[in-house]
Protein backbone atom coordinates (compact mmCIF):
# COMPACT_ATOMS: atom_id res chain seq x y z
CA UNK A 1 -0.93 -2.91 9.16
CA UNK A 2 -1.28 -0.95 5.87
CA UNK A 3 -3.78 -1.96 3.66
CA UNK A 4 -4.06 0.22 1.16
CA UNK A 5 -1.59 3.81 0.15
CA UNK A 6 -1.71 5.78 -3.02
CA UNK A 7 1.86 7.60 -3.84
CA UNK A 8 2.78 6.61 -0.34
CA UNK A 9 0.01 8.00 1.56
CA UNK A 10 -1.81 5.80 3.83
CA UNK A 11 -5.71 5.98 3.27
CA UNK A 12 -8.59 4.18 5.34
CA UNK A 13 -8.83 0.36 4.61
CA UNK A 14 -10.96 -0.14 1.84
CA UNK A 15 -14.00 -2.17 2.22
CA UNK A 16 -13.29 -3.92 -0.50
CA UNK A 17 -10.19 -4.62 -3.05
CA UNK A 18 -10.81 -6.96 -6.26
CA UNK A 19 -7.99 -7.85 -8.04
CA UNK A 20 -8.75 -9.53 -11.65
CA UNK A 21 -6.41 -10.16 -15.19
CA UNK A 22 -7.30 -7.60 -18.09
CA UNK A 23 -6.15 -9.07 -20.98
CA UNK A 24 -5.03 -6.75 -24.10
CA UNK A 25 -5.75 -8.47 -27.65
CA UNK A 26 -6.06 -7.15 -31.13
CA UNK A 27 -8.62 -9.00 -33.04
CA UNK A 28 -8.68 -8.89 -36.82
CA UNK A 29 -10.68 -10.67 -39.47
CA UNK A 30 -9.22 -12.45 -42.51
CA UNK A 31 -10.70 -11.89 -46.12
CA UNK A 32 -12.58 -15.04 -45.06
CA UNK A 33 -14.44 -14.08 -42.32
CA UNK A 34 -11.93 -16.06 -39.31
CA UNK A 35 -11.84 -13.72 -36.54
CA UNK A 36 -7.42 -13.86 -35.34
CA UNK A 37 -6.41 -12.39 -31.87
CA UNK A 38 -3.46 -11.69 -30.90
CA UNK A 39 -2.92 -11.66 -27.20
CA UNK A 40 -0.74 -8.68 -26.71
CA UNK A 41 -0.39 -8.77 -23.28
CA UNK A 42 -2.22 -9.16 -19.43
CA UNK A 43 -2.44 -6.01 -16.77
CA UNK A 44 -3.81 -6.02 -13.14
CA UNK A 45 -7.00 -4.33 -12.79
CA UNK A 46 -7.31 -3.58 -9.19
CA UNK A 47 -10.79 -2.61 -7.96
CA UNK A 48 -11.11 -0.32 -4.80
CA UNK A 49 -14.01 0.45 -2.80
CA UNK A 50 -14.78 2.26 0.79
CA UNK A 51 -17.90 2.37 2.53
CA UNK A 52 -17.40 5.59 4.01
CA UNK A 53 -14.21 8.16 3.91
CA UNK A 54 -13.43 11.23 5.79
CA UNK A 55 -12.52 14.18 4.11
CA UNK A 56 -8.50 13.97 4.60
CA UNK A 57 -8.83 10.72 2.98
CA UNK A 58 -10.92 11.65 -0.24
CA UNK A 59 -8.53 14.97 -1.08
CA UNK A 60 -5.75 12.28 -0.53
CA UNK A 61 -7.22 9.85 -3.15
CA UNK A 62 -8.64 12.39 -5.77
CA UNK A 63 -5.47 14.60 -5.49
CA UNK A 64 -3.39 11.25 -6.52
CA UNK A 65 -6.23 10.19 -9.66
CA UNK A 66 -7.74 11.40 -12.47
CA UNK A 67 -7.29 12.33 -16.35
CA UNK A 68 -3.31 10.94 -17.63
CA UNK A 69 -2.03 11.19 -14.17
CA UNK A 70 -0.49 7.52 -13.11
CA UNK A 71 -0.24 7.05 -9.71
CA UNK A 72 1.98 4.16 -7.54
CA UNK A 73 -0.79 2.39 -5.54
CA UNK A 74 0.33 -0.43 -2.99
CA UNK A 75 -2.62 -3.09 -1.99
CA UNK A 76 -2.84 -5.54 0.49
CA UNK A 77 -2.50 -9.15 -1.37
CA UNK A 78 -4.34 -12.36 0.19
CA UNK A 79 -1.70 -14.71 -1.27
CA UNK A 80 1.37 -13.09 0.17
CA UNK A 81 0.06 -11.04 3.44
CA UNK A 82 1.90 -8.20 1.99
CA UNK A 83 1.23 -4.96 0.01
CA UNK A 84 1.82 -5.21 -3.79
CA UNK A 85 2.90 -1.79 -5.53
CA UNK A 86 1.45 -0.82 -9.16
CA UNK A 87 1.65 1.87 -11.67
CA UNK A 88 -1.91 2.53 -12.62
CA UNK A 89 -4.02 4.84 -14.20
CA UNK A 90 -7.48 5.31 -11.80
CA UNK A 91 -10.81 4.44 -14.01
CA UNK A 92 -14.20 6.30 -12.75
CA UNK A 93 -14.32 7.26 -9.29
CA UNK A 94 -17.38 7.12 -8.06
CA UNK A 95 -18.93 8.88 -4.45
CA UNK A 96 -21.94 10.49 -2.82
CA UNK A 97 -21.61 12.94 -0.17
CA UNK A 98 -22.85 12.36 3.56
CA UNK A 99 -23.11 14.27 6.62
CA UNK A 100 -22.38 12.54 9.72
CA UNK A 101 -24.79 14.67 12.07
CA UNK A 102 -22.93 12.82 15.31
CA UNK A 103 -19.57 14.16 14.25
CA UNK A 104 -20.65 17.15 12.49
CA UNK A 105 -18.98 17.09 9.38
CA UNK A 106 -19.35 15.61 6.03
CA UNK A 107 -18.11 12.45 4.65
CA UNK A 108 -17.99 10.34 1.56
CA UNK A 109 -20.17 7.22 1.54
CA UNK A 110 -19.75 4.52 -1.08
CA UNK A 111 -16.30 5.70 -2.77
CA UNK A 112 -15.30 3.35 -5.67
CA UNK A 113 -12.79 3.54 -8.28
CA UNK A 114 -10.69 1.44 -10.59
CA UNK A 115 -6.87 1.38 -11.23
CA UNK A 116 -5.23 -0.35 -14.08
CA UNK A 117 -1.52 -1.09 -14.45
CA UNK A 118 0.50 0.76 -16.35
């Protein structure tokens, strides 16, 4: 079962996916002082986060992020049992580099980023 693919690449179950509401307002105040927001609208924000990942799987993910690139993630979803597929834009991916001395080669340990819809 897929779990988690960024522009249709399967990647390593995450460890951990967090799903939560972002909610987009515009706050003014009047000549009064009354703070008014204006709800302008509600995006997924869709946090992501691996224990470890081998190198195939990190060039997969960092090739697919960064800057103004928006990328078509699919997640697994709780509710449904399915995937759900996003446009997002990835938010500060995070890593540290490991060596796995029993496998003799280097992996990422604690890989986290964030993806916002589009």
């Amino acid at each position: 079962m897929d779990f988690f693919k960024v522009n249709n690449k399967k990647i390593k179950a995450p460890t951990d996916i967090t799903v939560s509401p972002e909610i987009l307002d515009k706050a003014e105040r009047t000549v009064d002082g009354t703070m008014v927001i204006d709800i302008v609208g509600t995006k997924r924000k869709v946090d992501v986060s691996w224990e470890y990942l081998s190198k195939e799987d990190m060039t997969t993910l960092t090739k697919a992020i960064g800057g103004d690139i928006f990328a078509e993630i699919a997640f697994h979803d709780n509710s449904t049992g399915s995937l759900v597929t996003m446009t997002a834009r990835s938010e500060g991916i995070t890593y540290q580099p490991h060596y796995d001395w029993a496998k003799g080669k280097i992996m990422w340990k604690s890989v986290s980023v964030t993806f916002t819809e589009r």
